[in-house]
C-alpha atoms as a PDB file:
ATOM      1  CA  UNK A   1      95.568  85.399  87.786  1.00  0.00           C
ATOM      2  CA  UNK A   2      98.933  83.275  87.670  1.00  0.00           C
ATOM      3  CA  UNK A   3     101.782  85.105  85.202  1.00  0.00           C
ATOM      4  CA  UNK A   4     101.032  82.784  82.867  1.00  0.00           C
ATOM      5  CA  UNK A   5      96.816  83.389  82.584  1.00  0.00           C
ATOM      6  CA  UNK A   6      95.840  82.770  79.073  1.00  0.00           C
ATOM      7  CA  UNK A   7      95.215  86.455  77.145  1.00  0.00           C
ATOM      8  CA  UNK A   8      92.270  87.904  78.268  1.00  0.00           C
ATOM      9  CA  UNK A   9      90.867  91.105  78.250  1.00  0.00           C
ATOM     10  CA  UNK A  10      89.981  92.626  81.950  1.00  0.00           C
ATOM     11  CA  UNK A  11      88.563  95.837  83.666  1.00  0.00           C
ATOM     12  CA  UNK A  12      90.641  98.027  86.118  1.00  0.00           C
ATOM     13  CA  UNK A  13      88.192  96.427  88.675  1.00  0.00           C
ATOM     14  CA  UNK A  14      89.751  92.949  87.085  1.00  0.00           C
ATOM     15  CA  UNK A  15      93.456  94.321  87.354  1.00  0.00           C
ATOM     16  CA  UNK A  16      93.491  95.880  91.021  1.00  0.00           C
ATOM     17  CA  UNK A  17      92.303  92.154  92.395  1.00  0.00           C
ATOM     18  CA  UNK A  18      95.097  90.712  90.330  1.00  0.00           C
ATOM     19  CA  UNK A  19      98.281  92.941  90.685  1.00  0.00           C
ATOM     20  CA  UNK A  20      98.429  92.117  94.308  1.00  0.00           C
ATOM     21  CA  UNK A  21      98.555  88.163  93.142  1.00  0.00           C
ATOM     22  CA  UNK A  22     101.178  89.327  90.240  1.00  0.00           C
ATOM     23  CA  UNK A  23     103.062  90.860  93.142  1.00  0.00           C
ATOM     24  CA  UNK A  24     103.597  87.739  95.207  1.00  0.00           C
ATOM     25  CA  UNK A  25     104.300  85.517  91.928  1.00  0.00           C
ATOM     26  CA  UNK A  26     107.418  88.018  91.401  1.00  0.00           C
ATOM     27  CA  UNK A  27     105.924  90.495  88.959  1.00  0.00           C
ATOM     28  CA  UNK A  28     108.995  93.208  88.696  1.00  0.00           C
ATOM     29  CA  UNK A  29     108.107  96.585  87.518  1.00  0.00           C
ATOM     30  CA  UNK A  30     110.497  99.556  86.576  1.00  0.00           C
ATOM     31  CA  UNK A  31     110.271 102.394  88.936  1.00  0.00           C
ATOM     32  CA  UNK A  32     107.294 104.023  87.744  1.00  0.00           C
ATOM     33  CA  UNK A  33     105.204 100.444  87.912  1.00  0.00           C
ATOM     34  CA  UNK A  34     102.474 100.072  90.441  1.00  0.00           C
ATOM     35  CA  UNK A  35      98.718  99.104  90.242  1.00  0.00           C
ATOM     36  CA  UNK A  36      96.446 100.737  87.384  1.00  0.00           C
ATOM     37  CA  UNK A  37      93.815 101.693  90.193  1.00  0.00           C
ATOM     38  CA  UNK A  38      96.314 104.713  91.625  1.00  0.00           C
ATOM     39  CA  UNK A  39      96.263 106.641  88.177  1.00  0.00           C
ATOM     40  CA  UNK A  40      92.232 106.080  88.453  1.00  0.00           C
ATOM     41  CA  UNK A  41      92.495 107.522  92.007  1.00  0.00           C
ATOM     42  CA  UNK A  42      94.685 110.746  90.722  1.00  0.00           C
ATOM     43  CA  UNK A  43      91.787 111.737  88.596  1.00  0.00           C
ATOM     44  CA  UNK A  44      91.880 109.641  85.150  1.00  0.00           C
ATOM     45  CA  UNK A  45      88.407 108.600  84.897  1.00  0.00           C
ATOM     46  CA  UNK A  46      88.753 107.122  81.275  1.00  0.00           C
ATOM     47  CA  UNK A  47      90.335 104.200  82.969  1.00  0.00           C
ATOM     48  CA  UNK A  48      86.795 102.544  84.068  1.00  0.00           C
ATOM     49  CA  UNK A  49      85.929 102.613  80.871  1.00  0.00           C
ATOM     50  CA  UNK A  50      88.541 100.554  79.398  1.00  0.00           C
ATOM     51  CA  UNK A  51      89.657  96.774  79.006  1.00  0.00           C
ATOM     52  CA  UNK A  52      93.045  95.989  79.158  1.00  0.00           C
ATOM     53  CA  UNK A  53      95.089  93.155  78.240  1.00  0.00           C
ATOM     54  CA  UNK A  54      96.086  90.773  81.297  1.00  0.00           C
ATOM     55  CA  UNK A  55      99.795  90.952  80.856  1.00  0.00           C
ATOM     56  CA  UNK A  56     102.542  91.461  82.966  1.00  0.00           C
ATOM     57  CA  UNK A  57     104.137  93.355  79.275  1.00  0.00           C
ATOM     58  CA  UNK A  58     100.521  95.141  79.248  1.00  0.00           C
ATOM     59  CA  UNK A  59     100.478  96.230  82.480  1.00  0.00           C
ATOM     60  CA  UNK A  60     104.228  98.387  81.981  1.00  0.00           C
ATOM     61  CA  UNK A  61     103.253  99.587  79.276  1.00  0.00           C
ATOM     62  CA  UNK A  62     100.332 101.247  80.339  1.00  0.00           C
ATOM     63  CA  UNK A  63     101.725 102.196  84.027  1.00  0.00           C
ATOM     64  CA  UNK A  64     104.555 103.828  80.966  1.00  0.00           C
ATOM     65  CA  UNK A  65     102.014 106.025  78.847  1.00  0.00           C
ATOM     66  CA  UNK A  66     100.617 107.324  82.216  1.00  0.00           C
ATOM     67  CA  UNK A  67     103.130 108.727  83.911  1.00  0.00           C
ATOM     68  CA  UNK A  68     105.155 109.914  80.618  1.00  0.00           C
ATOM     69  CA  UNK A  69     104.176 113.784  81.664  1.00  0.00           C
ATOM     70  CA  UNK A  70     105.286 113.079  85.412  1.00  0.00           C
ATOM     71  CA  UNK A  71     108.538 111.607  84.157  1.00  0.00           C
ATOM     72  CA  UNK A  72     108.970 114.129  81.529  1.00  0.00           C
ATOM     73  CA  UNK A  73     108.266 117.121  84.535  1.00  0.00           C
ATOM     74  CA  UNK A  74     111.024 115.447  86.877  1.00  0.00           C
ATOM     75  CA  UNK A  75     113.392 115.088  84.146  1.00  0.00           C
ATOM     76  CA  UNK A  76     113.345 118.574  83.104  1.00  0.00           C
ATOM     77  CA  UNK A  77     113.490 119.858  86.351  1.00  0.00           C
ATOM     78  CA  UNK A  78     117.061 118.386  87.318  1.00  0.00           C
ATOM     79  CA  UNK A  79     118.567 119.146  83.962  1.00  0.00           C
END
């Protein structure tokens, strides 16, 4: 899946083949980026169920909403 795939709805199976892909075309994440599949892996089974829009905007977003209470913990514990 180039950058510029036309909108499509995928599965997380569908997004871990094509954020290695994303990587090489130059995909640049804030710090908390990374695949989809590792949030999965920690325990989040809901995310097999979904479908997810292909985009590079999608994929921050969600990689955002998930690790909000990790964030949030660090945050508060250096002041």
């Amino acid at each position: 899946m180039p950058m510029t795939a036309p909108p499509a709805r995928i599965t997380l199976d569908e997004w871990t083949r094509a954020y290695p892909r994303l990587r090489t075309a130059g995909l640049r994440e804030p710090s908390y980026g990374g695949s989809l599949r590792r949030h999965f892996d920690d325990g989040d089974s809901r995310l097999a169920r979904l479908k997810f829009d292909n985009s590079p905007a999608a994929l921050r977003l969600w990689n955002l909403l998930l690790t909000e209470e990790d964030r949030l913990r660090q945050a508060r514990s250096t002041g």
